[in-house]
N, C-alpha and C. Protein backbone atom coordinates (compact mmCIF):
# COMPACT_ATOMS: atom_id res chain seq x y z
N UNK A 1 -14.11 2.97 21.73
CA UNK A 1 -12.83 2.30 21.71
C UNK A 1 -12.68 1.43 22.96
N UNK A 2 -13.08 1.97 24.02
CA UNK A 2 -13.16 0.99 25.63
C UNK A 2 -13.76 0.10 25.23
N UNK A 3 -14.88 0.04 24.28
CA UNK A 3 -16.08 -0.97 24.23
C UNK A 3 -15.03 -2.31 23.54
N UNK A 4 -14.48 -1.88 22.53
CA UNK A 4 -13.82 -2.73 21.56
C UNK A 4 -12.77 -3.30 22.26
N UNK A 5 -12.17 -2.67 22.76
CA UNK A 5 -10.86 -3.39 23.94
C UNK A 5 -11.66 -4.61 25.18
N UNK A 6 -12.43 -3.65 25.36
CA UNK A 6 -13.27 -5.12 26.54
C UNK A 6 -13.97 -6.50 25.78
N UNK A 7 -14.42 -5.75 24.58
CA UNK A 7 -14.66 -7.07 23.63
C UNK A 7 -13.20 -7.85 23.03
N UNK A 8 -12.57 -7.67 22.71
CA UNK A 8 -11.29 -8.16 22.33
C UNK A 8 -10.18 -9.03 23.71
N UNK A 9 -10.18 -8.47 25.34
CA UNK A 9 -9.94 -9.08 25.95
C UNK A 9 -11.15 -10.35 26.34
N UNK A 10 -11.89 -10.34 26.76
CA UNK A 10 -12.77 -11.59 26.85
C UNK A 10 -12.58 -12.27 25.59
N UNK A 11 -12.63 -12.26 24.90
CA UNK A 11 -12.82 -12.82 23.35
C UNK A 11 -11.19 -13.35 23.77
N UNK A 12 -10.08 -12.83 23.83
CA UNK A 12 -8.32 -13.43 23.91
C UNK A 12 -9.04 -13.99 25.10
N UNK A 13 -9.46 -14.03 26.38
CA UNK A 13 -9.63 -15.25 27.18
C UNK A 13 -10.60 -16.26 26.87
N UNK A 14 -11.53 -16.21 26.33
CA UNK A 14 -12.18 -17.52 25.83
C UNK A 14 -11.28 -18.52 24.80
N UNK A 15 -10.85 -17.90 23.71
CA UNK A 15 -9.91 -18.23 23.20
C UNK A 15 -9.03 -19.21 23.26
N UNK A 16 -8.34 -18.26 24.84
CA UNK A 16 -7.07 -19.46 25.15
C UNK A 16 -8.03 -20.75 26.15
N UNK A 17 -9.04 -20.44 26.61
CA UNK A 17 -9.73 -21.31 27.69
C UNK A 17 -10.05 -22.29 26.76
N UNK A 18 -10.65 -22.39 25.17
CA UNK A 18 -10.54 -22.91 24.10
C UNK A 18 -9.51 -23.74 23.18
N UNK A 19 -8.62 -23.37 23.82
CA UNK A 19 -7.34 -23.88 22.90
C UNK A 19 -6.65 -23.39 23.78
N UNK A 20 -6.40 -24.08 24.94
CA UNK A 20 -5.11 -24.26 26.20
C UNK A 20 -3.68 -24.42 25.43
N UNK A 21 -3.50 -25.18 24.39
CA UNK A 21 -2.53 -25.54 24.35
C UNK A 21 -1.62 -24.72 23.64
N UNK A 22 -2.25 -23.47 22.99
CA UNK A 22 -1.52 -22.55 22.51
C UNK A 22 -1.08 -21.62 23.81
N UNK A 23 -1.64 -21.52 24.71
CA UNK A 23 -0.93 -20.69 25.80
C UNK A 23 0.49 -21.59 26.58
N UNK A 24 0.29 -23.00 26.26
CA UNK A 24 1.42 -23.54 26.96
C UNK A 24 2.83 -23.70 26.13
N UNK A 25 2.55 -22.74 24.68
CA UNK A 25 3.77 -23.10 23.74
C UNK A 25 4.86 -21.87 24.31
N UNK A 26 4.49 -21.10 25.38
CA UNK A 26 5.38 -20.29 25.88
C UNK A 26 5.40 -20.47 27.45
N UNK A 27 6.55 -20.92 28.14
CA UNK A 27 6.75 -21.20 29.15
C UNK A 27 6.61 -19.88 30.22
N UNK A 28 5.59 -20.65 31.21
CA UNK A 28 5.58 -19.25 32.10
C UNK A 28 4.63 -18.05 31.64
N UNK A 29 3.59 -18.27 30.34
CA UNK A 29 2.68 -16.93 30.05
C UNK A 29 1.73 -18.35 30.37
N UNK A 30 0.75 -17.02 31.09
CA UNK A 30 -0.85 -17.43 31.88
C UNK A 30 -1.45 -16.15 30.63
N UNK A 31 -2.55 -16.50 30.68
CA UNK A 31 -3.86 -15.37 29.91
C UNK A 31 -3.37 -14.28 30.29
N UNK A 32 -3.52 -14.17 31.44
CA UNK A 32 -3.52 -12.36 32.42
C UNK A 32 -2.22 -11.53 31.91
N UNK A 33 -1.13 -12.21 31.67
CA UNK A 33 0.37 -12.10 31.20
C UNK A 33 0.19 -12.21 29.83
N UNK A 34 -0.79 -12.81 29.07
CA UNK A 34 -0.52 -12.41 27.48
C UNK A 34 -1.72 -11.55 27.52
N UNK A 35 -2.98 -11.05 28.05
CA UNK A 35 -3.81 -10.29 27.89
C UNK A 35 -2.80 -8.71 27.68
N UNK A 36 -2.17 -8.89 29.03
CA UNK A 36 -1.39 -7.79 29.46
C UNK A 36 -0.40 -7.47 28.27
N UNK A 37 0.34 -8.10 27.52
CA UNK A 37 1.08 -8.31 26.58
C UNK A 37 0.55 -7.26 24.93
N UNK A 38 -0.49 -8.45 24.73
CA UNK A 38 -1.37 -7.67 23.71
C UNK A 38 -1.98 -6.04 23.50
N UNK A 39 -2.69 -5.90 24.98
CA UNK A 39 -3.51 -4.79 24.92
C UNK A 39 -2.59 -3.23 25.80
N UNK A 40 -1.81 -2.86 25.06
CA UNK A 40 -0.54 -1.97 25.61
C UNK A 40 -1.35 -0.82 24.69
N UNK A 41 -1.41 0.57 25.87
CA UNK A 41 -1.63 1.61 24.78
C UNK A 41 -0.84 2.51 25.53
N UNK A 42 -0.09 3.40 24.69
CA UNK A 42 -0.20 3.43 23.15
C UNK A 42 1.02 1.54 23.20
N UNK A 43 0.93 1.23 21.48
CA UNK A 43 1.36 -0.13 21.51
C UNK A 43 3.32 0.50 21.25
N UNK A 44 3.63 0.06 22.03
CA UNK A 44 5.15 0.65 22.36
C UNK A 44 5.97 -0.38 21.22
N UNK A 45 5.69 -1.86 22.04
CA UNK A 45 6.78 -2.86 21.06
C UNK A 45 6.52 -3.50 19.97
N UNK A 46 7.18 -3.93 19.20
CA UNK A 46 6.45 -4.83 18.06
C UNK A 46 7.37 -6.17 18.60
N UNK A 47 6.23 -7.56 18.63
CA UNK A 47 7.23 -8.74 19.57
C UNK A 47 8.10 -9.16 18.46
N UNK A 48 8.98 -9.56 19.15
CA UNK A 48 10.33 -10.30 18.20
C UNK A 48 9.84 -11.84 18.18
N UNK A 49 8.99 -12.69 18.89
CA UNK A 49 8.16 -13.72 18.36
C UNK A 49 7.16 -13.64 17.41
N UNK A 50 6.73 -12.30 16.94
CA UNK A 50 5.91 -12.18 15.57
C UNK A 50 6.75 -11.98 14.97
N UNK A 51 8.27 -11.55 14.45
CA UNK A 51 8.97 -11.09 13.63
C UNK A 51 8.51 -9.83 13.36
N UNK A 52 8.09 -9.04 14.82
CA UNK A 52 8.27 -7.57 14.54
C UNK A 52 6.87 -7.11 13.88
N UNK A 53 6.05 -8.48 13.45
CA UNK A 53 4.61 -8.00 12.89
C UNK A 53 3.48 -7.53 13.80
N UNK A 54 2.81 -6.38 13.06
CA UNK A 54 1.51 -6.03 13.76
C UNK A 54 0.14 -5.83 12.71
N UNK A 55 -0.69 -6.03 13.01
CA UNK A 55 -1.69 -5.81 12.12
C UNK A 55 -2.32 -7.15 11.46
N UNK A 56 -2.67 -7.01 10.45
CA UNK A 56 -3.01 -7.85 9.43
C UNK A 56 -1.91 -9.00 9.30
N UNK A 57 -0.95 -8.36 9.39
CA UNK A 57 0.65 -9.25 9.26
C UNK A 57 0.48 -10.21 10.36
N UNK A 58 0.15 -9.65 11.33
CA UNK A 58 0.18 -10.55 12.63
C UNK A 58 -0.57 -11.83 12.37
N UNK A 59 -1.81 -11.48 12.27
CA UNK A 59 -3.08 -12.07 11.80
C UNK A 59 -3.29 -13.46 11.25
N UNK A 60 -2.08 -12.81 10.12
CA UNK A 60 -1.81 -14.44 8.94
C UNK A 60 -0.97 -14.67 9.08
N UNK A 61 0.27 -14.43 9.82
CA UNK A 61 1.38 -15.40 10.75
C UNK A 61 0.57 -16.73 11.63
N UNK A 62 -0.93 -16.05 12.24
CA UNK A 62 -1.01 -16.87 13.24
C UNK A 62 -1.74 -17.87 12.34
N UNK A 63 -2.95 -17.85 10.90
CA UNK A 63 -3.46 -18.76 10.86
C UNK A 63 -1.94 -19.78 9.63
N UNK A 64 -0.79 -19.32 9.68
CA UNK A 64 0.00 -19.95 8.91
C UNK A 64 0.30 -21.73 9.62
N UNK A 65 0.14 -22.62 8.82
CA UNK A 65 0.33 -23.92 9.50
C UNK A 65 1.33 -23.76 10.18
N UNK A 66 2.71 -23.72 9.38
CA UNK A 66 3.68 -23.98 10.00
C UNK A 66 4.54 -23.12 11.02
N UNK A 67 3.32 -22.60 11.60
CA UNK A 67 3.32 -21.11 12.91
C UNK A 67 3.85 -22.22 14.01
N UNK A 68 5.04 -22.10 14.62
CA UNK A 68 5.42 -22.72 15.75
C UNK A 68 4.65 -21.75 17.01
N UNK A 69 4.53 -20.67 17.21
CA UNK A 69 4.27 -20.04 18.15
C UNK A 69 2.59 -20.03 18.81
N UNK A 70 2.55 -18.97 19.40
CA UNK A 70 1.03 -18.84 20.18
C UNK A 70 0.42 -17.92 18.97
N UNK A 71 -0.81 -18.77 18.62
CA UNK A 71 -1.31 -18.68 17.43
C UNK A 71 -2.34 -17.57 18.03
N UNK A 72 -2.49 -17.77 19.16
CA UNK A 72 -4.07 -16.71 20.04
C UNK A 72 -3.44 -15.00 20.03
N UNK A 73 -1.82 -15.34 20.77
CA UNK A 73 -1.08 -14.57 20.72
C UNK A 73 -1.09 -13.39 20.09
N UNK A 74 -0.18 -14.20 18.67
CA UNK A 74 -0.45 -13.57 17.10
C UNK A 74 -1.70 -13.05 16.59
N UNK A 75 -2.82 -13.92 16.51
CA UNK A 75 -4.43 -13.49 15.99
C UNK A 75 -4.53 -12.30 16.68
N UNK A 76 -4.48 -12.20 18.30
CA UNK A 76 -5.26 -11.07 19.14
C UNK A 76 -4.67 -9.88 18.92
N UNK A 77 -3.08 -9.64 19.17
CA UNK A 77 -2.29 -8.92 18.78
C UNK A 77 -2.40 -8.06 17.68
N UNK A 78 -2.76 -8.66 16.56
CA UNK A 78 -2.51 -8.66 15.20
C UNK A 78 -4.44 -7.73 15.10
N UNK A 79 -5.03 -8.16 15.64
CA UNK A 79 -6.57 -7.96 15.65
C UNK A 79 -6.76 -6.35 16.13
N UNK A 80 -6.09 -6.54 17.40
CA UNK A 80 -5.76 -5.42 18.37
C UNK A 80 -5.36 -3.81 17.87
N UNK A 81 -3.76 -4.30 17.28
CA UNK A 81 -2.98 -3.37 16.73
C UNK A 81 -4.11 -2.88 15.35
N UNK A 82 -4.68 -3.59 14.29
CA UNK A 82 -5.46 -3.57 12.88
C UNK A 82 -6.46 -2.25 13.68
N UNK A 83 -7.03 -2.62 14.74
CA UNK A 83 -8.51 -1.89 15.45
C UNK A 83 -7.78 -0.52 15.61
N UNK A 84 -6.68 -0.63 16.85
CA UNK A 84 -6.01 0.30 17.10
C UNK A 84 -5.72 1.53 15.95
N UNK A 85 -5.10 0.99 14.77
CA UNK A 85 -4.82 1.75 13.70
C UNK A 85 -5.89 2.39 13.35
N UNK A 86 -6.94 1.87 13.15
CA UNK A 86 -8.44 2.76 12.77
C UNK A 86 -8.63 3.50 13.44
N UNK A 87 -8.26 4.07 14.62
CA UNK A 87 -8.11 4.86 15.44
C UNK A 87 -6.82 5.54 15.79
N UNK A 88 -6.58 5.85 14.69
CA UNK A 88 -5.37 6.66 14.52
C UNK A 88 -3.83 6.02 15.88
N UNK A 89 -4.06 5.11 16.07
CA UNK A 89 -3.78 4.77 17.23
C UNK A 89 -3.15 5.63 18.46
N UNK A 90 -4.37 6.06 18.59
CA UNK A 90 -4.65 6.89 19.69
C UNK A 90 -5.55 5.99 21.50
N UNK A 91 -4.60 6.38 22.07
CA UNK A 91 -5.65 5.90 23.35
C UNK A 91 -6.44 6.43 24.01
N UNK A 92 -7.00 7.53 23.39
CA UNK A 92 -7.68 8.72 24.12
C UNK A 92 -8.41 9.53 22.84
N UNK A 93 -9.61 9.36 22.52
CA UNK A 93 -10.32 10.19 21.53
C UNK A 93 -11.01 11.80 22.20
N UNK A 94 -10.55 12.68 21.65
CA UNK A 94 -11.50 13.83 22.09
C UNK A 94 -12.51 14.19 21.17
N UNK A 95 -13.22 14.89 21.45
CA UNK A 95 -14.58 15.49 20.04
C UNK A 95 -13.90 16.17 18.69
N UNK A 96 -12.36 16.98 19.32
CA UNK A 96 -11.84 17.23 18.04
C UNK A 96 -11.34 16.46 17.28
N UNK A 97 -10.86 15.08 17.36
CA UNK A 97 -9.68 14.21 17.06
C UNK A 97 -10.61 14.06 15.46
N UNK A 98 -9.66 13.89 15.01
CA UNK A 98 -10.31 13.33 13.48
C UNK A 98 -10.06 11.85 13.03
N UNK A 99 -10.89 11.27 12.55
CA UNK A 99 -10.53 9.99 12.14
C UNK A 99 -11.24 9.72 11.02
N UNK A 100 -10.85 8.53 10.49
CA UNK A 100 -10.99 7.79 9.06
C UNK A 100 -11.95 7.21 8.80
N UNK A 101 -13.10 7.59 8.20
CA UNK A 101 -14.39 6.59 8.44
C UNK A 101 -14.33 5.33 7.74
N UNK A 102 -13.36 5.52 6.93
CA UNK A 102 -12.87 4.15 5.75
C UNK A 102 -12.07 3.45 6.11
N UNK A 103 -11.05 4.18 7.25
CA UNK A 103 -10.46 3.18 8.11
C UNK A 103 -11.34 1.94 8.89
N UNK A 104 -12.48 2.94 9.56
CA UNK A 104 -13.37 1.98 10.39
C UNK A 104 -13.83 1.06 9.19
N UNK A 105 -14.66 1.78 8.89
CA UNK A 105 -15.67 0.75 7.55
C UNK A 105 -14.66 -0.75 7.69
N UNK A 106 -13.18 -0.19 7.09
CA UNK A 106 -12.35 -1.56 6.64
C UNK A 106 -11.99 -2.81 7.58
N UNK A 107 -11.79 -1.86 8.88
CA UNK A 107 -11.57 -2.91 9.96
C UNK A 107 -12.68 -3.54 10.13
N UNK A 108 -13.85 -3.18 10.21
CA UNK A 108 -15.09 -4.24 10.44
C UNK A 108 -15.12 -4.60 9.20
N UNK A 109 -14.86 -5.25 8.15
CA UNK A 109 -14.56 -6.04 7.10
C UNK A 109 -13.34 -6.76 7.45
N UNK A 110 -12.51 -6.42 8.03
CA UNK A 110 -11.07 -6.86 8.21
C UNK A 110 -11.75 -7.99 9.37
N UNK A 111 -12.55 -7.48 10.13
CA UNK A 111 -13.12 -8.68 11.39
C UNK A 111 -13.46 -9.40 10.53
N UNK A 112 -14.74 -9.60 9.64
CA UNK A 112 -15.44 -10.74 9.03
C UNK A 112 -14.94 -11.53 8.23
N UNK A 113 -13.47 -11.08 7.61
CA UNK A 113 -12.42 -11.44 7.18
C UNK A 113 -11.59 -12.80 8.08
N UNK A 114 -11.61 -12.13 9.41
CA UNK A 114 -10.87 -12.62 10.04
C UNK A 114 -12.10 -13.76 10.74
N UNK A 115 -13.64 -13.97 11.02
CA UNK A 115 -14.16 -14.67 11.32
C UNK A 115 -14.04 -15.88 10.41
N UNK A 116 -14.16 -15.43 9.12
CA UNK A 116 -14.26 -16.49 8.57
C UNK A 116 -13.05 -17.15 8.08
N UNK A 117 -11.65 -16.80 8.19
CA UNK A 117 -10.39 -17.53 8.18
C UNK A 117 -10.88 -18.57 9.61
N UNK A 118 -11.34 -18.07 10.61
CA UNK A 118 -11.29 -18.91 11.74
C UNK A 118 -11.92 -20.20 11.13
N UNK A 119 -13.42 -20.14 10.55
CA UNK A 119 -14.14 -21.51 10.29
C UNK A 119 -13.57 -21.90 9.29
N UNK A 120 -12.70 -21.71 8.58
CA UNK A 120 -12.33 -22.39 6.98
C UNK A 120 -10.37 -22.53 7.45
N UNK A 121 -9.80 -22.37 7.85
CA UNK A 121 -8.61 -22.44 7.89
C UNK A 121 -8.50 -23.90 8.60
N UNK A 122 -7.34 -24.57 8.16
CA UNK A 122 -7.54 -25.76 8.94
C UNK A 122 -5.55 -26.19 8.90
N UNK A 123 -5.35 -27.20 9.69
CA UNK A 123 -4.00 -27.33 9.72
C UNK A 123 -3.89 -28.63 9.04
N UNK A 124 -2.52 -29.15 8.24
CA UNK A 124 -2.54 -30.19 7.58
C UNK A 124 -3.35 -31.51 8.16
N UNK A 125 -3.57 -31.45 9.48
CA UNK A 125 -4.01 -32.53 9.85
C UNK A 125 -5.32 -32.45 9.37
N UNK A 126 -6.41 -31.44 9.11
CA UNK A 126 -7.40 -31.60 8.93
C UNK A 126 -7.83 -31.01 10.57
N UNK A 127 -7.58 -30.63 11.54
CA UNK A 127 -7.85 -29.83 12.46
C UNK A 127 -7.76 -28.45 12.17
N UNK A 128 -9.33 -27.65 12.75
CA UNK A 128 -9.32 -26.00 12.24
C UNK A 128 -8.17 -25.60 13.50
N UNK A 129 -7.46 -24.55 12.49
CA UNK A 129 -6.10 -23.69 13.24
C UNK A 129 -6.58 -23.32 14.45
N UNK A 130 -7.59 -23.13 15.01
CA UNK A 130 -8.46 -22.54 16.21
C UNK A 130 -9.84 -22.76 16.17
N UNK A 131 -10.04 -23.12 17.61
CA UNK A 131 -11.53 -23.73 17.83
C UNK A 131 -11.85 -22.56 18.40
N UNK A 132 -13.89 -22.51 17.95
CA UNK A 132 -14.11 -21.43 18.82
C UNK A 132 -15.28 -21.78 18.87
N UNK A 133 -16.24 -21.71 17.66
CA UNK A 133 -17.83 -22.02 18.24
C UNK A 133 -18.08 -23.69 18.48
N UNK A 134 -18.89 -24.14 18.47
CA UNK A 134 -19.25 -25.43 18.78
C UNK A 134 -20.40 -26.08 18.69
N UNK A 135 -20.32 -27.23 18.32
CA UNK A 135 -22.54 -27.81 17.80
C UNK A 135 -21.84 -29.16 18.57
N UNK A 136 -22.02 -29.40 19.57
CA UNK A 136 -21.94 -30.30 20.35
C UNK A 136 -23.36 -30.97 20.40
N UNK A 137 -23.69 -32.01 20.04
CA UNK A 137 -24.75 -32.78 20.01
C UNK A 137 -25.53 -31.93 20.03
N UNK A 138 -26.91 -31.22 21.07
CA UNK A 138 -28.08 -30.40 20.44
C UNK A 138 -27.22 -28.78 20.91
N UNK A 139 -26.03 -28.78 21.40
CA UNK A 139 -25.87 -27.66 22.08
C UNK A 139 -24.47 -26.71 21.43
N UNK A 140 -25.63 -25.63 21.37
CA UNK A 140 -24.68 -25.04 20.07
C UNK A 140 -23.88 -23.98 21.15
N UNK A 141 -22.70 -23.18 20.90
CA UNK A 141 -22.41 -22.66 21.68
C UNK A 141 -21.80 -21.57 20.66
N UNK A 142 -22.40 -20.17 20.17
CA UNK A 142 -21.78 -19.33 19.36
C UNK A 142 -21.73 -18.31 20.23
N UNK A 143 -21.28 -18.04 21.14
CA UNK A 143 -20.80 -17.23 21.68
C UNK A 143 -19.86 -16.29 21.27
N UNK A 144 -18.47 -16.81 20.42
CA UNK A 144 -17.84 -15.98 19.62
C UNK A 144 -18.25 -15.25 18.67
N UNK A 145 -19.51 -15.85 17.72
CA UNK A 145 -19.89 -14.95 17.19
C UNK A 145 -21.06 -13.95 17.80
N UNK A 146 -21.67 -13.76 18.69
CA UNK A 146 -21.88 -12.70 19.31
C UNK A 146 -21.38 -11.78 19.43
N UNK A 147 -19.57 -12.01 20.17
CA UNK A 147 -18.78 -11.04 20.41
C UNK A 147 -18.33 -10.67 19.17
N UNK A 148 -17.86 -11.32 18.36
CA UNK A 148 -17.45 -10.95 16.65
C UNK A 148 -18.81 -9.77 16.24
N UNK A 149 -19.61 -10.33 16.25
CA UNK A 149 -21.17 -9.45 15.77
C UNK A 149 -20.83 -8.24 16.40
N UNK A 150 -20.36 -7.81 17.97
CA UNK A 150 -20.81 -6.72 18.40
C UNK A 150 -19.54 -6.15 18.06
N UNK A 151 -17.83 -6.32 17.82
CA UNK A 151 -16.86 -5.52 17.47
C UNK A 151 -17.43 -5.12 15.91
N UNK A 152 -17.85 -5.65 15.15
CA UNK A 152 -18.24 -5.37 13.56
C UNK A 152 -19.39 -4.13 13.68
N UNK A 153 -20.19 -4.48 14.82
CA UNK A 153 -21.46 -3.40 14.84
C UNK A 153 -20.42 -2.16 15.22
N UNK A 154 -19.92 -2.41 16.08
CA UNK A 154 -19.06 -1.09 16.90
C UNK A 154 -18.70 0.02 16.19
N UNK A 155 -17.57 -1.09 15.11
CA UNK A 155 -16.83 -0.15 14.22
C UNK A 155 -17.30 -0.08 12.89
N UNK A 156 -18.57 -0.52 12.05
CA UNK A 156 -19.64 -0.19 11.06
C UNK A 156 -20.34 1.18 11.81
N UNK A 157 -20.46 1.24 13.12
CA UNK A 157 -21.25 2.48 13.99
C UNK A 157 -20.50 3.62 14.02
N UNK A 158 -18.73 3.40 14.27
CA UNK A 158 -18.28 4.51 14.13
C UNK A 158 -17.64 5.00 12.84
N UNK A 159 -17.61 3.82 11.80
CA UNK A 159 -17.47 4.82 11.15
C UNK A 159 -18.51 5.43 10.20
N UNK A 160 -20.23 5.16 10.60
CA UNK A 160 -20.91 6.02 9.84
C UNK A 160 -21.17 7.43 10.71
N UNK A 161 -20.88 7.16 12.06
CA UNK A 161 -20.36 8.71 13.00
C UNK A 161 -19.79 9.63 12.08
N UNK A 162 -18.64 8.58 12.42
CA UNK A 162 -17.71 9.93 11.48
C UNK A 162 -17.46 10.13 9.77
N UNK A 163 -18.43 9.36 9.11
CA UNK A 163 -18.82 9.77 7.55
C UNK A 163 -19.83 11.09 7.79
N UNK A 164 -20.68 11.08 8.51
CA UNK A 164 -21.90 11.50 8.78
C UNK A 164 -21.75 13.49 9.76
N UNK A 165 -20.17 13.19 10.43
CA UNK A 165 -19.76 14.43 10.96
C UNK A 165 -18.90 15.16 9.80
N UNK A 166 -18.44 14.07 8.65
CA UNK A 166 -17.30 14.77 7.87
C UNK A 166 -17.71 15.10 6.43
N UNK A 167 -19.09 14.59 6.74
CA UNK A 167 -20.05 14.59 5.33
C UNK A 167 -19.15 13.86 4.20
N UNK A 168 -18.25 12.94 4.45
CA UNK A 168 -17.73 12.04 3.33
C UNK A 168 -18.38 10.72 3.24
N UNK A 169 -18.21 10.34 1.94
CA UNK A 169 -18.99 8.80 2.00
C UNK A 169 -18.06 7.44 2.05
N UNK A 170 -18.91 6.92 2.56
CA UNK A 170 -17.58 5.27 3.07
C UNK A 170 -17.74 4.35 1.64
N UNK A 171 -16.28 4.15 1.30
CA UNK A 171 -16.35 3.04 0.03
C UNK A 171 -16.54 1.81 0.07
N UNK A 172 -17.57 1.37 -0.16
CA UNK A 172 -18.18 -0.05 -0.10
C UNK A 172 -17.36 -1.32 -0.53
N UNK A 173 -16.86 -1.84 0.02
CA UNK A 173 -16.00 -2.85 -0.84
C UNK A 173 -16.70 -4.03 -0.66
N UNK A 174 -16.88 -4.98 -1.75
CA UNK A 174 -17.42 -6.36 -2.17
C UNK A 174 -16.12 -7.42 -1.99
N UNK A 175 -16.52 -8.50 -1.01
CA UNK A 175 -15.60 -9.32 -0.60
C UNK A 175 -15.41 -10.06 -1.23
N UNK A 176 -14.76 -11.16 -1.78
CA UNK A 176 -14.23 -12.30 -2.32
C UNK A 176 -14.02 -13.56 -1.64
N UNK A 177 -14.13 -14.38 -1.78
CA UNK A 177 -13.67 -16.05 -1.25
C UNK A 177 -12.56 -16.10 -1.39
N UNK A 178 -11.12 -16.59 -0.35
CA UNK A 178 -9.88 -16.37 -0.49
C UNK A 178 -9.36 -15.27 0.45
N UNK A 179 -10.66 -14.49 0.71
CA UNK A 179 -10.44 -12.69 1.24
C UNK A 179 -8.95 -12.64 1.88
N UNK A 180 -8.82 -10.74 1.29
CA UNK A 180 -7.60 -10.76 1.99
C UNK A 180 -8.08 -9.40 2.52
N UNK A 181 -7.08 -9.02 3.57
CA UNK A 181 -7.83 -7.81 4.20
C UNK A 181 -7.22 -6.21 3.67
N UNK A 182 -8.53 -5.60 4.00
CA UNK A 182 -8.25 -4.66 3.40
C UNK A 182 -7.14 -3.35 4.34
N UNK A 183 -6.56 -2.10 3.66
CA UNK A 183 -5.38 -1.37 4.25
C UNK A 183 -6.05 -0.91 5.40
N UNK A 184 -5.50 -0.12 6.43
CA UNK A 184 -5.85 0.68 7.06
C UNK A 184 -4.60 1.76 7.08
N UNK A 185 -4.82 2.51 6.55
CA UNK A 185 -3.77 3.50 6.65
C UNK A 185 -3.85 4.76 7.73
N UNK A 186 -3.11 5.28 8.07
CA UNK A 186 -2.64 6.09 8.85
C UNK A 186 -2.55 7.83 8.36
């Protein structure tokens, strides 16, 4: 879970270093002040600039066009809280704690879900809702998907852990074009 939080803050600062201009749609938040914002455990508030959303909800507020707000905000938040839930949202796992291996399974589907809204979502102008990788003349720069690759390995890893401690089997779900993400329940 540390692993996934340190991947998820670097990933919210490249992000905004990527798309500055969503950090300046709120007066007075720097990265360090929305990092701080996002990654709260246990997650106490739900923001009244998401309309109170967390999760998945968050998620597709932010790739919504007509999202006035901090779209990095919303995505990370929304990314954060989804992970969190697969983990019973707990900030502290012990050897007894029990968890959902179908929860995990879903959230790392819920990521690839969410990678690929990033490359296909676009705003009326024909600009994608958020920039992230890049093919700049010979110089490619996928760095995000690295970090995307290693939160998906993380939580595909834990939850065949814990299929594998609970002797239950994880339900395979087949994605669709359009994807929408799948529950994580509690």
């Amino acid at each position: 879970m540390n692993q996934v939080i340190t991947l998820l803050k670097a990933l919210t600062e490249k992000l905004y270093k990527k798309n500055p201009n969503e950090l300046q749609k709120i007066k007075g938040r720097t990265i360090e002040s929305s990092i701080d914002r996002i990654f709260t455990c246990p997650v106490h508030e739900k923001h009244k600039e998401l309309d109170f959303k967390d999760s998945t909800d968050a998620i597709l507020m932010g790739f919504e066009p007509e999202f006035k707000g901090d779209r990095i905000f919303a995505m990370m938040y929304g990314l954060y809280t989804m992970i969190h839930k697969s983990y019973n949202n707990k900030c502290e796992l012990f050897m007894l704690d029990y968890l959902n291996e179908q929860n995990l399974y879903n959230s790392a589907r819920n990521i690839e879900i969410f990678v690929w809204r990033l490359k296909t979502r676009h705003m009326n102008n024909g600009r994608l809702v958020i920039l992230t990788n890049s093919f700049e003349d010979d110089v490619k720069n996928l760095s995000y998907e690295r970090i995307f690759g290693k939160l998906i390995s993380l939580q595909d890893t834990m939850a065949l852990i814990v299929a594998s401690r609970s002797g239950r089997v994880i339900k395979e779900v087949i994605q669709i074009a359009g994807m929408t993400f799948f529950p994580i329940s509690i």
